[in-house]
Protein backbone atom coordinates (compact mmCIF):
# COMPACT_ATOMS: atom_id res chain seq x y z
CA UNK A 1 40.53 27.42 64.80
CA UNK A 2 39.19 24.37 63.14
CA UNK A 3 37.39 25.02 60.09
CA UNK A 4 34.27 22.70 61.15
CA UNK A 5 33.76 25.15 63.63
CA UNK A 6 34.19 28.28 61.68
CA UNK A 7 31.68 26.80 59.28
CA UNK A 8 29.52 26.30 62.53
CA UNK A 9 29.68 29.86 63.90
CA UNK A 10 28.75 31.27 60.77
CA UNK A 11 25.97 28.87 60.55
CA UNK A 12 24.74 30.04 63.53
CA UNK A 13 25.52 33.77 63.28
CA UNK A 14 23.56 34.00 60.24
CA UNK A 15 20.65 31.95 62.04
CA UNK A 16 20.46 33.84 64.73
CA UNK A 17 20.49 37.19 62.27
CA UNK A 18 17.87 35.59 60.43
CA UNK A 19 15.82 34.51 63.27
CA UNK A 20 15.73 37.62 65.54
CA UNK A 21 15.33 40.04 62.68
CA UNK A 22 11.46 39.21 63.03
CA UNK A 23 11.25 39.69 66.96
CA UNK A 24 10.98 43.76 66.40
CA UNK A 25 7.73 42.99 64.22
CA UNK A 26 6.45 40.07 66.24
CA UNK A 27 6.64 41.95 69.33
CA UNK A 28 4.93 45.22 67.75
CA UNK A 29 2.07 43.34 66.49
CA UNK A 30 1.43 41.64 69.89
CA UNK A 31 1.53 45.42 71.84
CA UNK A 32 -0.73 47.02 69.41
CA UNK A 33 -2.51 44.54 67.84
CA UNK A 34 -2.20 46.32 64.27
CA UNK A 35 -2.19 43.92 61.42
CA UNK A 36 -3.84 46.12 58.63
CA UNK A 37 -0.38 46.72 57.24
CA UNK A 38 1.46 43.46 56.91
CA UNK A 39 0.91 41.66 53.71
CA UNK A 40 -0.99 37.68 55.12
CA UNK A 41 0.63 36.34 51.49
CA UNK A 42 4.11 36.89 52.83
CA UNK A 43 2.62 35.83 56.38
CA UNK A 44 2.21 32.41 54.54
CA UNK A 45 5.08 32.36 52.28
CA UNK A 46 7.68 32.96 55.43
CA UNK A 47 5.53 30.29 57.07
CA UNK A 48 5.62 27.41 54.24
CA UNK A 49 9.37 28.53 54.03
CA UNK A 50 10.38 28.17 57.34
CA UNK A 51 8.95 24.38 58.19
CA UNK A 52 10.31 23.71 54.73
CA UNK A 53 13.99 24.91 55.91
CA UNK A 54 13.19 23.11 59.38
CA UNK A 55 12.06 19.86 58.02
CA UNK A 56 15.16 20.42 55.47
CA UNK A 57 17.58 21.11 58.85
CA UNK A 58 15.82 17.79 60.34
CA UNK A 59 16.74 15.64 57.51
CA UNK A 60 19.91 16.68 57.09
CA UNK A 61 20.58 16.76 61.01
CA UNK A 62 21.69 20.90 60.72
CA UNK A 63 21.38 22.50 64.54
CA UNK A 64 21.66 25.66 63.45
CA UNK A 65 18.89 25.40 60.63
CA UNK A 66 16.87 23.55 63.29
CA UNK A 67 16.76 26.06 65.57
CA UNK A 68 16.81 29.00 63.61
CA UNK A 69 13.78 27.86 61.86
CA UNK A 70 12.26 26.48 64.84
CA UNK A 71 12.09 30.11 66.93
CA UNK A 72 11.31 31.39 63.34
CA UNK A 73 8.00 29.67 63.21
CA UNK A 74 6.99 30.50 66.51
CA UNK A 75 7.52 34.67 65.67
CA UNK A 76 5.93 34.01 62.47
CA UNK A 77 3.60 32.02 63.53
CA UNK A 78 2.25 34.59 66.44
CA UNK A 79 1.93 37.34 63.79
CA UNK A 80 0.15 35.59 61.40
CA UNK A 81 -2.89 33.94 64.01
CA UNK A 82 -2.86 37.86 65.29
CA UNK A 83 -3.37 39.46 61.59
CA UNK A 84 -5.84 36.26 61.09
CA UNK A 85 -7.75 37.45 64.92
CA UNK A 86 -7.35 41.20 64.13
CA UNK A 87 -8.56 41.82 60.25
């Protein structure tokens, strides 16, 4: 196999690993609407990081950074405007 696209499935191995390990959480929060416990500084930290790794995916043209970090936001992004509604 062509080591380009070795490099490429591990790329996007690891993104998708990355990506869906926040689903479980995501998809709790939106059933029960129960925020008390998750921490709104690390809400914003995986935020900030995330458009930082997308806009760093962008520049560099990276489809697997793009689109990890793009379906990232959108989990993180759900969790953190419910633990903002539900405090």
């Amino acid at each position: 196999m062509d080591p380009d696209k070795i490099v490429l499935m591990i790329g996007l191995i690891a993104a998708f690993c990355t990506t869906f390990a926040f689903l479980p959480q995501s998809l709790h929060t939106i059933k029960t609407r129960h925020t008390k416990d998750l921490s709104l500084p690390t809400l914003l930290m995986l935020t900030f990081g995330n458009i930082s790794w997308l806009t760093y995916g962008i520049l560099i043209n990276d489809i697997p950074i793009i689109a990890a970090n793009t379906i990232s936001i959108m989990f993180i992004f759900t969790t953190l405007v419910l633990k903002l509604k539900y405090k």
